[in-house]
Protein backbone atom coordinates (compact mmCIF):
# COMPACT_ATOMS: atom_id res chain seq x y z
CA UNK A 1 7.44 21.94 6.20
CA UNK A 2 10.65 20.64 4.16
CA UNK A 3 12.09 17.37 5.22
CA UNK A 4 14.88 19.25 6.58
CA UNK A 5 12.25 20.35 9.04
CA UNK A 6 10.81 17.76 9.83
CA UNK A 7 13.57 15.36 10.96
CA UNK A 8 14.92 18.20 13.33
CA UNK A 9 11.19 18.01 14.42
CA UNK A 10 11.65 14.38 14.92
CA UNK A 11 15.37 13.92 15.62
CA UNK A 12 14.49 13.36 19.41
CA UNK A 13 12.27 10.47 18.67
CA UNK A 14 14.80 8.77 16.16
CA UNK A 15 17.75 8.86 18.69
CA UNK A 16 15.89 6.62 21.23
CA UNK A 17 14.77 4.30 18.04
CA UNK A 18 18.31 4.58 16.56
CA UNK A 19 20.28 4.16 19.99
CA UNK A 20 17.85 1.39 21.47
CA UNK A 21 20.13 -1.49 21.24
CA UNK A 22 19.51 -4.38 18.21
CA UNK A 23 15.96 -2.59 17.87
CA UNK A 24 16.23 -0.71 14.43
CA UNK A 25 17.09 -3.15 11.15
CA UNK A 26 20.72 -1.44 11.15
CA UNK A 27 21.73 -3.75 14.22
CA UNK A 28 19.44 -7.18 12.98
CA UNK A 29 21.11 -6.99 8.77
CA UNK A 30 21.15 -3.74 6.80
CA UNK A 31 24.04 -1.83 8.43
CA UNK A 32 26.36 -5.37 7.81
CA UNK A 33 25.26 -5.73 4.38
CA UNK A 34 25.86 -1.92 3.89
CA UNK A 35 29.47 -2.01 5.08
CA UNK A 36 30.21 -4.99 2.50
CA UNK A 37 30.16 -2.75 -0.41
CA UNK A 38 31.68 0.06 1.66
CA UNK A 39 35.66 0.64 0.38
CA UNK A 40 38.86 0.32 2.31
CA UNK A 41 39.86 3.74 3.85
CA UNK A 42 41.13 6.46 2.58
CA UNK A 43 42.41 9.98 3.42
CA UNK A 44 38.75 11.06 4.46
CA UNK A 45 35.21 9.65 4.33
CA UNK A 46 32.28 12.06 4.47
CA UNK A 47 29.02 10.66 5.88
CA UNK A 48 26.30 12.28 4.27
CA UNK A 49 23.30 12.52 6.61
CA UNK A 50 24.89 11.28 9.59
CA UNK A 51 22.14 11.09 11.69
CA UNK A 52 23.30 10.27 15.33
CA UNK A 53 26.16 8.71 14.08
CA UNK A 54 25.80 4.86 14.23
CA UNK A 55 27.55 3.80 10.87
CA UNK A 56 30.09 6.86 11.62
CA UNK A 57 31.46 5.37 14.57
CA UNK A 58 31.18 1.78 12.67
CA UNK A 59 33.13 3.33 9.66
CA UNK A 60 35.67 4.49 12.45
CA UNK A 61 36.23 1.23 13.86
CA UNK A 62 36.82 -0.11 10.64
CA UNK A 63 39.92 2.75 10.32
CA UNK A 64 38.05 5.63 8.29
CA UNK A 65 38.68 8.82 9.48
CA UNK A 66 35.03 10.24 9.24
CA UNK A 67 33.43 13.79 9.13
CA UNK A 68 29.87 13.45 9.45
CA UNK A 69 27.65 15.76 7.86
CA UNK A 70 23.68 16.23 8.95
CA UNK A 71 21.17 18.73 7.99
CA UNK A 72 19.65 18.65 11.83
CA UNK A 73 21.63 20.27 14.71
CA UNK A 74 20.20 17.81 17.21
CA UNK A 75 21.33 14.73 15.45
CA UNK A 76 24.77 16.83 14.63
CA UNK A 77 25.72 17.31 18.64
CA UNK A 78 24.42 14.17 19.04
CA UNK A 79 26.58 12.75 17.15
CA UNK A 80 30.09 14.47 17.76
CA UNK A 81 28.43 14.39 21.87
CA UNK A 82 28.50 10.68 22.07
CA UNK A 83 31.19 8.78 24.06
CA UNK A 84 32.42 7.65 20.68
CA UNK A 85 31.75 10.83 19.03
CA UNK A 86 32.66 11.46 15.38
CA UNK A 87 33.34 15.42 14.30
CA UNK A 88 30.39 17.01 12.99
CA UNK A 89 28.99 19.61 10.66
CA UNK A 90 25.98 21.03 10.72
CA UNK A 91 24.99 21.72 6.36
CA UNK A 92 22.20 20.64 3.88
CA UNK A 93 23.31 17.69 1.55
CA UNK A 94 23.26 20.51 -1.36
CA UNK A 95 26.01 22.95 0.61
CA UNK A 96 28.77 21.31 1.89
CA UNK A 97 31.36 23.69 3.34
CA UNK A 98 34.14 21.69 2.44
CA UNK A 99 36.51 22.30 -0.61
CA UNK A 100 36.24 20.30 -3.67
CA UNK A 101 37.88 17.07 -4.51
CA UNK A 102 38.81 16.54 -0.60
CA UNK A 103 37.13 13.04 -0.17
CA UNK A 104 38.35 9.38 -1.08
CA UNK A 105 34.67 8.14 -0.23
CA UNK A 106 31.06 9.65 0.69
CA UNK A 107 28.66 7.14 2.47
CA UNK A 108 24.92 7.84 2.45
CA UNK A 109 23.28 5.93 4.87
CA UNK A 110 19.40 5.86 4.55
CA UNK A 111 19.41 9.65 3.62
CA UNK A 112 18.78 10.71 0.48
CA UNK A 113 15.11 9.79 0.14
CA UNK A 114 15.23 12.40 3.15
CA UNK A 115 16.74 15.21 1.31
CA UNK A 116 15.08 18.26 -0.50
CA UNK A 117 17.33 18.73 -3.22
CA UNK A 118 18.13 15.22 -4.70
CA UNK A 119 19.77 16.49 -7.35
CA UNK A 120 22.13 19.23 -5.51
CA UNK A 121 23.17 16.34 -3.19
CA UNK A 122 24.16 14.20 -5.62
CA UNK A 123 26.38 17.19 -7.58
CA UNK A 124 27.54 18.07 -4.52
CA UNK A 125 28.93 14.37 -3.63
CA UNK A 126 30.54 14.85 -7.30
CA UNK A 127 32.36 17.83 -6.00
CA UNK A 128 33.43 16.72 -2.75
CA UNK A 129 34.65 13.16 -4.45
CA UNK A 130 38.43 13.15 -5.91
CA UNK A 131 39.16 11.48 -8.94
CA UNK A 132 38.21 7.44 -8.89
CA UNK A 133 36.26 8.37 -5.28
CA UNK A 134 33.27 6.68 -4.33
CA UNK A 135 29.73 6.88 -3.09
CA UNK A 136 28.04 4.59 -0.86
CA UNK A 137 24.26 4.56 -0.34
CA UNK A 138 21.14 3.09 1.09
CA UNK A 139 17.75 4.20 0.60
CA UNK A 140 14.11 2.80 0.95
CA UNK A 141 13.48 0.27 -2.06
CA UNK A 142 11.58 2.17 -4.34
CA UNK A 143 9.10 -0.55 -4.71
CA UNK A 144 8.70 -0.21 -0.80
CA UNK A 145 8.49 2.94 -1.22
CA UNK A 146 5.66 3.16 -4.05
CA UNK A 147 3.48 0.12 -2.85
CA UNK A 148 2.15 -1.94 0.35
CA UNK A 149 1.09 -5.33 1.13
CA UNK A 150 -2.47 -6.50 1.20
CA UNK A 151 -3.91 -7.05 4.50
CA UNK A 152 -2.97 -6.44 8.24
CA UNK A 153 -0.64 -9.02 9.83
CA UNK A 154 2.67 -10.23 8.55
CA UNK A 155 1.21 -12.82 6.14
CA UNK A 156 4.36 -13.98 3.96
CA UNK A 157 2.58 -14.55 1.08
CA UNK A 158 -0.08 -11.07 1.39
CA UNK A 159 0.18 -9.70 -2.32
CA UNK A 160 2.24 -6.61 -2.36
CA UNK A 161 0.69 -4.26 -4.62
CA UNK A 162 1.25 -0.28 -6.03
CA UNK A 163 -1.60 1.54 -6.72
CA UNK A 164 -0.76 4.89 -7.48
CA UNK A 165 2.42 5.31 -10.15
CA UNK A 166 5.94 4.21 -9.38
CA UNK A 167 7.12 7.04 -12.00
CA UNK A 168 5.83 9.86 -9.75
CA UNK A 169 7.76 11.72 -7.14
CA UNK A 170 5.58 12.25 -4.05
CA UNK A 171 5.77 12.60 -0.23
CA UNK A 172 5.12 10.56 2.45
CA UNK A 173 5.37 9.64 5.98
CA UNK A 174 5.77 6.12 7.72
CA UNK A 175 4.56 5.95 10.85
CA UNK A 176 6.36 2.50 12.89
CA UNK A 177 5.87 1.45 16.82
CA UNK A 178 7.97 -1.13 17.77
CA UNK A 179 8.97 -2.23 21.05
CA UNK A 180 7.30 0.57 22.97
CA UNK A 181 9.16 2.71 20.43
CA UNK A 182 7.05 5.09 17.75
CA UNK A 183 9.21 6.63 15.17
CA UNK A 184 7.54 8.94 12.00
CA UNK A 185 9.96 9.00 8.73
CA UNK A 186 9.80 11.90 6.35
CA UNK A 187 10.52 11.21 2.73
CA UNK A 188 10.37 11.58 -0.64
CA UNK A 189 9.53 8.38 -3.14
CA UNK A 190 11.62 8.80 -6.46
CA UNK A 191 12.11 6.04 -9.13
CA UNK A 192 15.42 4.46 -9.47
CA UNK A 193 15.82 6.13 -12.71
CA UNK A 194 15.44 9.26 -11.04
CA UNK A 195 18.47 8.58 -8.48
CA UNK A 196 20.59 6.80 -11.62
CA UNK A 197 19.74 9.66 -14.05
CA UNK A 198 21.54 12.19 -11.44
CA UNK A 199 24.20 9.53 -11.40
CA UNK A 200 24.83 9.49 -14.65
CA UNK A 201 25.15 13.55 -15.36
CA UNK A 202 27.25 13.86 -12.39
CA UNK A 203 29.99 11.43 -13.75
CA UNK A 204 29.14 8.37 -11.10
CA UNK A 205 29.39 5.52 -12.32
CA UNK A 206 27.45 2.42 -10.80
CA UNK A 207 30.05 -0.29 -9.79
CA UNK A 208 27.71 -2.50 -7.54
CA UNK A 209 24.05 -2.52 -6.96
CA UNK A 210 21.99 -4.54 -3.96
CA UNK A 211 18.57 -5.49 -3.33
CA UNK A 212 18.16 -6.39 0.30
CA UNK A 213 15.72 -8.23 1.72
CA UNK A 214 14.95 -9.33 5.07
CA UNK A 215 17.19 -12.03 6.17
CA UNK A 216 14.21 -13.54 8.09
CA UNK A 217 12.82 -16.46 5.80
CA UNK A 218 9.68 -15.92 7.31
CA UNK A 219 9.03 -12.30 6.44
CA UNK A 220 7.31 -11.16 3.91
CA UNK A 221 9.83 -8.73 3.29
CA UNK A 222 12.49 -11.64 2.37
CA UNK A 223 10.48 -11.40 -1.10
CA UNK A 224 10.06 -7.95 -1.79
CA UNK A 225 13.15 -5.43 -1.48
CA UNK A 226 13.32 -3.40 1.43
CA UNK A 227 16.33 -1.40 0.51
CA UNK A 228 18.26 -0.45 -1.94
CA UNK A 229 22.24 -0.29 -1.75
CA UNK A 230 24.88 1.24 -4.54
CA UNK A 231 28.44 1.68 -5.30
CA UNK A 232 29.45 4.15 -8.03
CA UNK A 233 32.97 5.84 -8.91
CA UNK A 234 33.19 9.17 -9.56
CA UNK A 235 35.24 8.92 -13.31
């Protein structure tokens, strides 16, 4: 199955995780320290993998006027549905029907580790950016990503260790049950180089780069990046 697949598959599953209130890490740190490299408005900002819509409605709040755009039509009604709802389109990252040049900013929120195409979504955020645009994104760490800790628990200190190579581009699936709650994530594991390398022959240029970590002192995930957030301008 492609990914595309297999988050329509799953899209019922991630709107109770995503809509459960302060249960997903978007609520607890990573959707604030997303928005703090997020721009001021513009004319339009297109969110790129949507989802349900949680940072669409955020980014609306804030005074964006927001299309959201998700491969899965579940998670697309869902989010133009909701009492807040945000306009949707139903597309693949690599198609946008949308004419070049139209957007001030793209967002991609935790997506495009779940894309099939990285490389058509990325040229086809360079189209869709004007002049001086930019793109927002989040994705798994790449060292998350590639490696695990040692041990069961939530020792701090467990070594974290990669055993297969970080170069490689592979699939997997992460299977989490929280709070009654069982979510399974399809994606794809790619270096940074391979995201920057895309970057770099569409034109983006990286203006700000973040490594977040838990803000929990305790975790062992305040030591080893979770996620990975960037800024780049489309010159």
């Amino acid at each position: 199955m492609s990914l595309r697949e297999q988050w329509e598959d799953n899209a019922r599953a991630w709107l109770r995780w995503a809509r459960a209130p302060g249960h997903d890490s978007y609520d607890q740190f990573h959707g604030r320290r997303f928005l703090e490299l997020v721009p001021e408005p513009g004319r339009l900002t297109i969110d790129l993998g949507a989802g349900e819509g949680r940072l669409a409605r955020d980014l609306v709040r804030r005074g964006h006027r927001v299309l959201a755009v998700d491969a899965s039509p579940t998670l697309a009604r869902a989010c133009a549905t909701h009492e807040q709802g945000v306009p949707s389109v139903v597309a693949d990252a690599a198609a946008v029907p949308l004419v070049s040049g139209c957007a001030d900013l793209v967002v991609a929120f935790m997506s495009l580790q779940d894309v099939d195409d990285l490389a058509g979504a990325l040229a086809e955020v360079a189209r869709l950016l004007a002049p001086d645009g930019r793109l927002c994104l989040a994705i798994v760490h790449p060292l998350n990503s590639a490696g695990s800790f040692e041990g069961a628990g939530g020792d701090r200190d467990a070594p974290f260790v990669i055993r297969g190579s970080y170069l490689d581009v592979f699939r997997y699936q992460h299977e989490v049950e929280r709070d009654g709650l069982t979510m399974t994530f399809h994606s794809e594991h790619r270096s940074i180089e391979a995201y920057t390398r895309h970057l770099e022959r569409d034109g983006l240029v990286i203006e700000a780069l973040r490594e977040v970590t838990s803000d929990n002192a305790d975790d062992r995930w305040s030591r080893v990046p979770y996620f990975l957030h960037l800024c780049a301008r489309r010159a």
